[in-house]
C-alpha atoms as a PDB file:
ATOM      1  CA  UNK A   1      28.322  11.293  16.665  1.00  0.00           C
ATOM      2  CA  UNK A   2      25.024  11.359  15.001  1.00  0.00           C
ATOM      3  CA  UNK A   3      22.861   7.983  15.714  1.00  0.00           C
ATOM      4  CA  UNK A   4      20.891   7.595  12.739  1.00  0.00           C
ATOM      5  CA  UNK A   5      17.603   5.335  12.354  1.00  0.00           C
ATOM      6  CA  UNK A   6      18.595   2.756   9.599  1.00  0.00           C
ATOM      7  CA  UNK A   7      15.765  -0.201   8.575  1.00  0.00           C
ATOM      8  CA  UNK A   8      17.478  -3.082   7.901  1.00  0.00           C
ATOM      9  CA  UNK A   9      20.756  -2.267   9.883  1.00  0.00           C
ATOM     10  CA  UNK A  10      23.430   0.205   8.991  1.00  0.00           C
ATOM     11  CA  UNK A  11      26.218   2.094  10.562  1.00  0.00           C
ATOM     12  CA  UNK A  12      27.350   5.815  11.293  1.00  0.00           C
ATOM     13  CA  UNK A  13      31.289   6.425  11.243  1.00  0.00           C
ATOM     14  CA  UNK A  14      32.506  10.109  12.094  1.00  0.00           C
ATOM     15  CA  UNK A  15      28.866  11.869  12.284  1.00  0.00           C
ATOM     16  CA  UNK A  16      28.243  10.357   8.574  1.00  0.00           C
ATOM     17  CA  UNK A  17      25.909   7.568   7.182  1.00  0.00           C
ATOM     18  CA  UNK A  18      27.548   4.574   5.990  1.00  0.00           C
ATOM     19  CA  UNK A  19      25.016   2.171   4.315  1.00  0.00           C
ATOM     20  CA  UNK A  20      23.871   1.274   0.871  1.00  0.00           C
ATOM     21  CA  UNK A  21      20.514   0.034   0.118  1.00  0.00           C
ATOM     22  CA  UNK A  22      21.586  -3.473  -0.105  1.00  0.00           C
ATOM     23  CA  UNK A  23      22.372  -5.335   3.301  1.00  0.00           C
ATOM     24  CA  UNK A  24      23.557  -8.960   3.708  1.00  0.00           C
ATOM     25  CA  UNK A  25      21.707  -9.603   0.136  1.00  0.00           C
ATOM     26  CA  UNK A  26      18.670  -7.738   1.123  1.00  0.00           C
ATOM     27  CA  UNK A  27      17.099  -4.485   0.041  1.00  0.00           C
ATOM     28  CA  UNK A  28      16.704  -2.365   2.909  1.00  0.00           C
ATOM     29  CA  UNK A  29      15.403   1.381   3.794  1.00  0.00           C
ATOM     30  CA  UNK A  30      17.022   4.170   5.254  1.00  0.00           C
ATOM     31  CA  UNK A  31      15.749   7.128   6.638  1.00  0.00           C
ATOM     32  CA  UNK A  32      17.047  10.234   8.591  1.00  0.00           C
ATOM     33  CA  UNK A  33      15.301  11.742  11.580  1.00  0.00           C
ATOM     34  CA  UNK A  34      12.425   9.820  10.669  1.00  0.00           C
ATOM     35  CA  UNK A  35      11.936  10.838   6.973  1.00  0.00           C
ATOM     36  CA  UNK A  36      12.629   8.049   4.613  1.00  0.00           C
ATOM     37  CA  UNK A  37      15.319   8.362   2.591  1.00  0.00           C
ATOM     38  CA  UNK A  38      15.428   5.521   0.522  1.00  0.00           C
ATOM     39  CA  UNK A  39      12.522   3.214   0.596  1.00  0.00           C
ATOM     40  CA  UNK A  40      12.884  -0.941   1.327  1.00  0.00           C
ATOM     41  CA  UNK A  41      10.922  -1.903  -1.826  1.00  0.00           C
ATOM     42  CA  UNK A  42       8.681  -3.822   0.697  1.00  0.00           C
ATOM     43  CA  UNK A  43       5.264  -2.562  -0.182  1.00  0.00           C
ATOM     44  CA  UNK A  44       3.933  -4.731  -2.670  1.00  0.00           C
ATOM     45  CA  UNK A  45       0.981  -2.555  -3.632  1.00  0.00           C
ATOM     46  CA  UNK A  46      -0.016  -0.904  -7.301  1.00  0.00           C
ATOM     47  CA  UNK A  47      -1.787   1.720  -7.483  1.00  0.00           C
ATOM     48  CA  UNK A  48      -1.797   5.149  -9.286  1.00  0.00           C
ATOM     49  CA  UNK A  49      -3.580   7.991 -10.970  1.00  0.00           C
ATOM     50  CA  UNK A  50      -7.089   6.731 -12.035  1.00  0.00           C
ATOM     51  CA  UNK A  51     -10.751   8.038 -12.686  1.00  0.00           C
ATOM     52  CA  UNK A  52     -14.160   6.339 -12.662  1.00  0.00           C
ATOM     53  CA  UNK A  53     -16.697   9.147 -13.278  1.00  0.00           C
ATOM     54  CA  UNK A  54     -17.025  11.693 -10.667  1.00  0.00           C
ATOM     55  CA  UNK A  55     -14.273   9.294  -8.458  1.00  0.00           C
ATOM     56  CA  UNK A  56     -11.094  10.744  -8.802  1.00  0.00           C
ATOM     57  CA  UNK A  57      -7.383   9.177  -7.410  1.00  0.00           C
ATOM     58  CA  UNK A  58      -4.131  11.229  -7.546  1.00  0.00           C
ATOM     59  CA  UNK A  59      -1.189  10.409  -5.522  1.00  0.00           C
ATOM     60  CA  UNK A  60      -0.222  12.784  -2.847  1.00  0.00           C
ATOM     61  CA  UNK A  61       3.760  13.884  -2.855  1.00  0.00           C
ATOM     62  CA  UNK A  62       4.525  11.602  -0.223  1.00  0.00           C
ATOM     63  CA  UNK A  63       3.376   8.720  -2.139  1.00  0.00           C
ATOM     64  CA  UNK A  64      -0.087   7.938  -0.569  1.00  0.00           C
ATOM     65  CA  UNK A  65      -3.431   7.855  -2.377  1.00  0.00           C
ATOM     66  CA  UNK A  66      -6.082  10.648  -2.121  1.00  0.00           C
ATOM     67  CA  UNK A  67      -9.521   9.410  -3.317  1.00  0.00           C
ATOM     68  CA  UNK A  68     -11.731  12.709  -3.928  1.00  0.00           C
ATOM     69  CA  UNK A  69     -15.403  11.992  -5.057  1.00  0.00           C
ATOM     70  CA  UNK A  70     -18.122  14.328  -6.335  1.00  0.00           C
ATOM     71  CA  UNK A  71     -21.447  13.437  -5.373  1.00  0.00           C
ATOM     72  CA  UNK A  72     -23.813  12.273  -6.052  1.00  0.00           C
ATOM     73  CA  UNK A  73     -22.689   8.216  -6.997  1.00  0.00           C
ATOM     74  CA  UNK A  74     -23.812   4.992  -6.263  1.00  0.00           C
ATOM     75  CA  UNK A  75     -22.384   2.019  -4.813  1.00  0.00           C
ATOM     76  CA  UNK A  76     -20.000  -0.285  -6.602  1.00  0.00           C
ATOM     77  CA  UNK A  77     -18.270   2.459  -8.348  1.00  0.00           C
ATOM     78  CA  UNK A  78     -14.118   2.730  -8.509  1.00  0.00           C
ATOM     79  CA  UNK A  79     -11.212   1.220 -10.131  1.00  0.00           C
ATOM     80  CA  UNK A  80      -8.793  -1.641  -9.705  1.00  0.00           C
ATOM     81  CA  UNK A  81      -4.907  -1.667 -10.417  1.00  0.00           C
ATOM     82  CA  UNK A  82      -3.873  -5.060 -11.513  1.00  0.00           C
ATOM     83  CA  UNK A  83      -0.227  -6.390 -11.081  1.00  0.00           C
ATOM     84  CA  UNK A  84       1.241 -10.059 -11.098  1.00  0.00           C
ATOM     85  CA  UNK A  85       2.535 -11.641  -7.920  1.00  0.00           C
ATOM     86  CA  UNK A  86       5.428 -10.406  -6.867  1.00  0.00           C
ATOM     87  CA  UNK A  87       8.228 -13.235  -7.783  1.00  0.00           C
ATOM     88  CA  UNK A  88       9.743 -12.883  -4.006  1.00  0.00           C
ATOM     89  CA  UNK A  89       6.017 -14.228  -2.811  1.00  0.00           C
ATOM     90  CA  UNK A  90       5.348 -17.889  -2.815  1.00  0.00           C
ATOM     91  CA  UNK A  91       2.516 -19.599  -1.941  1.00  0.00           C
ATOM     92  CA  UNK A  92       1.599 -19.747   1.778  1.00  0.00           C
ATOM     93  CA  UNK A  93       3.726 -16.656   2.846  1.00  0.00           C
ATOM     94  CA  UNK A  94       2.574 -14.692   5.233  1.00  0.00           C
ATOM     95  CA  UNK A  95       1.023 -11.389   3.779  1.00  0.00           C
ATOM     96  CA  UNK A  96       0.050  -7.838   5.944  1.00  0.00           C
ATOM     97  CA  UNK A  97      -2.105  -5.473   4.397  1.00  0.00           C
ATOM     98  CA  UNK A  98      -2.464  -1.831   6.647  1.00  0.00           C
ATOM     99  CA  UNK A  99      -3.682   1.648   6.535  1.00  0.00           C
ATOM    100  CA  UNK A 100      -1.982   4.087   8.181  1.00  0.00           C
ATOM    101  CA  UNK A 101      -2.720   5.485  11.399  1.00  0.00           C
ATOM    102  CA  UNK A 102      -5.108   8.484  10.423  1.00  0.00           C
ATOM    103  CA  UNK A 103      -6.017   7.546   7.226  1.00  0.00           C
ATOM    104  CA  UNK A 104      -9.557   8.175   6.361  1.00  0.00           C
ATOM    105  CA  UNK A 105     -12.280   6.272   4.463  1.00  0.00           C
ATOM    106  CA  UNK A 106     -14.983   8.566   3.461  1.00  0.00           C
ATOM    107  CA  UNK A 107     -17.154   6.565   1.905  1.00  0.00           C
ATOM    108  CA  UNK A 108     -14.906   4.339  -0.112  1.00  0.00           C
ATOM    109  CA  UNK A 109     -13.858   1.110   0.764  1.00  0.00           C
ATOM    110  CA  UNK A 110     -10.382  -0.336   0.013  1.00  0.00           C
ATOM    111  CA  UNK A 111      -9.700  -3.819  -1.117  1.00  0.00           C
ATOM    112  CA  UNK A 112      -6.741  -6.631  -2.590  1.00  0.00           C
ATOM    113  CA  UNK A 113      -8.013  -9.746  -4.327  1.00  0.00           C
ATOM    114  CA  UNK A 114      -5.870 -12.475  -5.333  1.00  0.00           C
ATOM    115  CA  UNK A 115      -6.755 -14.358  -8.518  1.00  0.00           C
ATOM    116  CA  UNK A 116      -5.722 -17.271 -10.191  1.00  0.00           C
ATOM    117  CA  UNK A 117      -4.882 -17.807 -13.917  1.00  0.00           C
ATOM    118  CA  UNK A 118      -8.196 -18.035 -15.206  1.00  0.00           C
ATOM    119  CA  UNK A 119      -9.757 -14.949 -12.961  1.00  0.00           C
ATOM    120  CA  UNK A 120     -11.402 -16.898 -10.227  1.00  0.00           C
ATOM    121  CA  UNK A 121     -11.256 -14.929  -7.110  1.00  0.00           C
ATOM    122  CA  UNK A 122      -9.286 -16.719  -4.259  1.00  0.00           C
ATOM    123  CA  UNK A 123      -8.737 -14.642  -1.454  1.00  0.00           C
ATOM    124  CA  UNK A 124      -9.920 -11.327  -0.437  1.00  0.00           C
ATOM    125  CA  UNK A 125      -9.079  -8.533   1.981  1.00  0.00           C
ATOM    126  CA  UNK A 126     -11.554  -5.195   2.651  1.00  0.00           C
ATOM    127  CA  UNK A 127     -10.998  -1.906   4.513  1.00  0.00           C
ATOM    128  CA  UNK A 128     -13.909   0.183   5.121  1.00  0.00           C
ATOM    129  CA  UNK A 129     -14.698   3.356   7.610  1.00  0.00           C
ATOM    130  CA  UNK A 130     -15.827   0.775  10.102  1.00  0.00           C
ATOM    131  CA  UNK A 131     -12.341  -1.473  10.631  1.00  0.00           C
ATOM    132  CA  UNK A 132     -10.015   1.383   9.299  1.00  0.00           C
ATOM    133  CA  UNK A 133      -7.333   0.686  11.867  1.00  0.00           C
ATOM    134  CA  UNK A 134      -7.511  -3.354  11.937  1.00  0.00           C
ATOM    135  CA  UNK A 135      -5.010  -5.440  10.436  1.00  0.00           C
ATOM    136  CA  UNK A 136      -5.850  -7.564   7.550  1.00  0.00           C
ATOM    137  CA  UNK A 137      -3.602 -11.217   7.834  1.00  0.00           C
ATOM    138  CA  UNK A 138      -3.156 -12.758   4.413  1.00  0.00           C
ATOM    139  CA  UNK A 139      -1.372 -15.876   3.275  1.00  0.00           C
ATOM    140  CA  UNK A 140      -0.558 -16.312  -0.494  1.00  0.00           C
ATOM    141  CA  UNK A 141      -3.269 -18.510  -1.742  1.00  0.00           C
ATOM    142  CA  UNK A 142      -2.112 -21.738  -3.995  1.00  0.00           C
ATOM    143  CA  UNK A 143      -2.314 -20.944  -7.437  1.00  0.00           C
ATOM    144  CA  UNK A 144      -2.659 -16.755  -7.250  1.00  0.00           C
ATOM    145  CA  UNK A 145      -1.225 -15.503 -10.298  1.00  0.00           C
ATOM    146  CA  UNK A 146      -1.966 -11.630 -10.149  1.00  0.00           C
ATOM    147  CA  UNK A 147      -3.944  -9.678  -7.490  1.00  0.00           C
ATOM    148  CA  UNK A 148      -5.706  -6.216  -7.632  1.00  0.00           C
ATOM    149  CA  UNK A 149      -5.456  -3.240  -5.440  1.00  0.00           C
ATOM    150  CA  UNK A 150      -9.396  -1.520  -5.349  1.00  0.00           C
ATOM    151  CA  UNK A 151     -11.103   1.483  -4.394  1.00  0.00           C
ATOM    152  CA  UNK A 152     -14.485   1.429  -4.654  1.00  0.00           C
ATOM    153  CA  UNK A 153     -18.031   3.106  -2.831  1.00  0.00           C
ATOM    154  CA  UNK A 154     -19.456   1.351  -0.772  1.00  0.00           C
ATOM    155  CA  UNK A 155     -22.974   2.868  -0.718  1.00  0.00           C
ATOM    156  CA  UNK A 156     -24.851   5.718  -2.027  1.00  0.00           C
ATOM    157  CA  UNK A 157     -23.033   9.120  -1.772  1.00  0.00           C
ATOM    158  CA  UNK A 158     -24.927  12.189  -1.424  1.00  0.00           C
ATOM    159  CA  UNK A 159     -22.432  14.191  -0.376  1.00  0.00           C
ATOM    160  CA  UNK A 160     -18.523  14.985  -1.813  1.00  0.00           C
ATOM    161  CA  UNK A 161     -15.654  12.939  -0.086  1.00  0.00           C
ATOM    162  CA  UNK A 162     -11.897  12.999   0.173  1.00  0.00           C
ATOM    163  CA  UNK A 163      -9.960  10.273   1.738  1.00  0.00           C
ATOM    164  CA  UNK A 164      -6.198  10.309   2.170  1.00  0.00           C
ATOM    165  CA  UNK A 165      -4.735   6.574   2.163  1.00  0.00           C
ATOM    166  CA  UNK A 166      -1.440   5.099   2.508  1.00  0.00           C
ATOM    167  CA  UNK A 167      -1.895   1.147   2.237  1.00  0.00           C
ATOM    168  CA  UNK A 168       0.613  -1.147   2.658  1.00  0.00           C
ATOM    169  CA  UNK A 169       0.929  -4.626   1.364  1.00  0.00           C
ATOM    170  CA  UNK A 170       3.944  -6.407   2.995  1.00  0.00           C
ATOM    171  CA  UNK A 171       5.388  -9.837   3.668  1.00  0.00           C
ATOM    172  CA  UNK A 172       5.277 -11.263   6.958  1.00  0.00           C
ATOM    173  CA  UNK A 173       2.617 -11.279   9.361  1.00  0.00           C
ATOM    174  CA  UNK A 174       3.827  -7.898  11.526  1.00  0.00           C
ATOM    175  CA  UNK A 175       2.825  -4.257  10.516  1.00  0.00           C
ATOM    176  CA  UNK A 176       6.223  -2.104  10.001  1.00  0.00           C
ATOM    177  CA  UNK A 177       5.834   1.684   9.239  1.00  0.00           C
ATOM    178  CA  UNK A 178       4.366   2.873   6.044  1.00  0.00           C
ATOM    179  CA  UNK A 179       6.510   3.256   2.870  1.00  0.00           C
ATOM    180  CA  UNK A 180       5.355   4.187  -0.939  1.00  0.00           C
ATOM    181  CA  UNK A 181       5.432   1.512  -3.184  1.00  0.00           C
ATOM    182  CA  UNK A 182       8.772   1.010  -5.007  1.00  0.00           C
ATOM    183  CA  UNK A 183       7.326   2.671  -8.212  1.00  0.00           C
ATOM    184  CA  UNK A 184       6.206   5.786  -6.566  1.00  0.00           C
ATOM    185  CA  UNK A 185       9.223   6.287  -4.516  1.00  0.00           C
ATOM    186  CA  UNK A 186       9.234  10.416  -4.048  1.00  0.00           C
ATOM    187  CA  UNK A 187       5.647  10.749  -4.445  1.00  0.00           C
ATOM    188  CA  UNK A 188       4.031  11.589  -7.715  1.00  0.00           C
ATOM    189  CA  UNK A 189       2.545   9.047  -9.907  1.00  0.00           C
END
């Protein structure tokens, strides 16, 4: 018998997978000799095809984010994806935001802002080259009505870049393995 990795619980019965992608109320994931099947819906992240000038962001067929820029640019220069809190978060969950192990940051800096209903920043979280593989700890601020996913430089380029991201936005305060965001399950944007 086959013993096949299921997130979120599941069961084998004869050598085949028995699971949906509900569990005990819950969405789960599944995945098969560590390829993901069906993603958990647990990254909360939005983020997609964009262009700011010579910055350029496609998403990759597994779902993560390439960021390819043509020098030269300044600083400050990128885009934003905007989405409304997610109505499972509530205010003072616990929040994770990761990169993946080997990402890169050439260049570009990665960010998630929370605002509140009239656009007042009230929480922040920032990636760059420097803390690419630290963990970012996030609790839902009180009265955070949508948040933004960001990509932007971070100084002067004078040279071409291409980073290759897969971010992660998830509740609870413990980094689990990467998935795509529910709206680019497959890859693609």
């Amino acid at each position: 018998m086959t013993d096949y990795p299921l997130r979120g619980g599941g069961v084998c019965v004869n050598g085949l997978l028995v699971a949906g992608i509900y569990h005990a109320g819950q969405r789960i994931g599944l995945t098969h000799d560590g390829a993901l099947l069906v993603p958990s819906g647990k990254n909360l992240l939005n983020y997609g095809v964009a262009q700011a000038g010579h910055m350029i962001a496609s998403v990759i067929d597994n779902g993560g984010l390439r960021v390819a820029t043509t020098a030269p640019m300044n600083s400050w220069i990128g885009f934003r994806w905007k989405a409304d809190i997610a109505p499972e978060l509530h205010e003072g969950d616990k929040l994770t935001l990761s990169l993946e192990d080997g990402d890169t940051l050439n260049g570009i800096c990665f960010q998630v802002f929370f605002y509140d209903a009239a656009g007042k920043m009230l929480q922040r979280a920032t990636f760059t080259k420097d803390n690419i593989t630290s963990l970012k700890s996030l609790t839902v601020p009180a009265g955070a009505m949508t948040y933004d996913t960001c990509v932007f430089t971070y100084g002067k380029l004078s040279e071409s870049t291409t980073s290759i991201l897969h971010p992660q936005l998830e509740l609870g305060d413990k980094r689990t393995c990467w998935e795509p965001p529910e709206k680019l399950r497959g890859g693609g944007g």
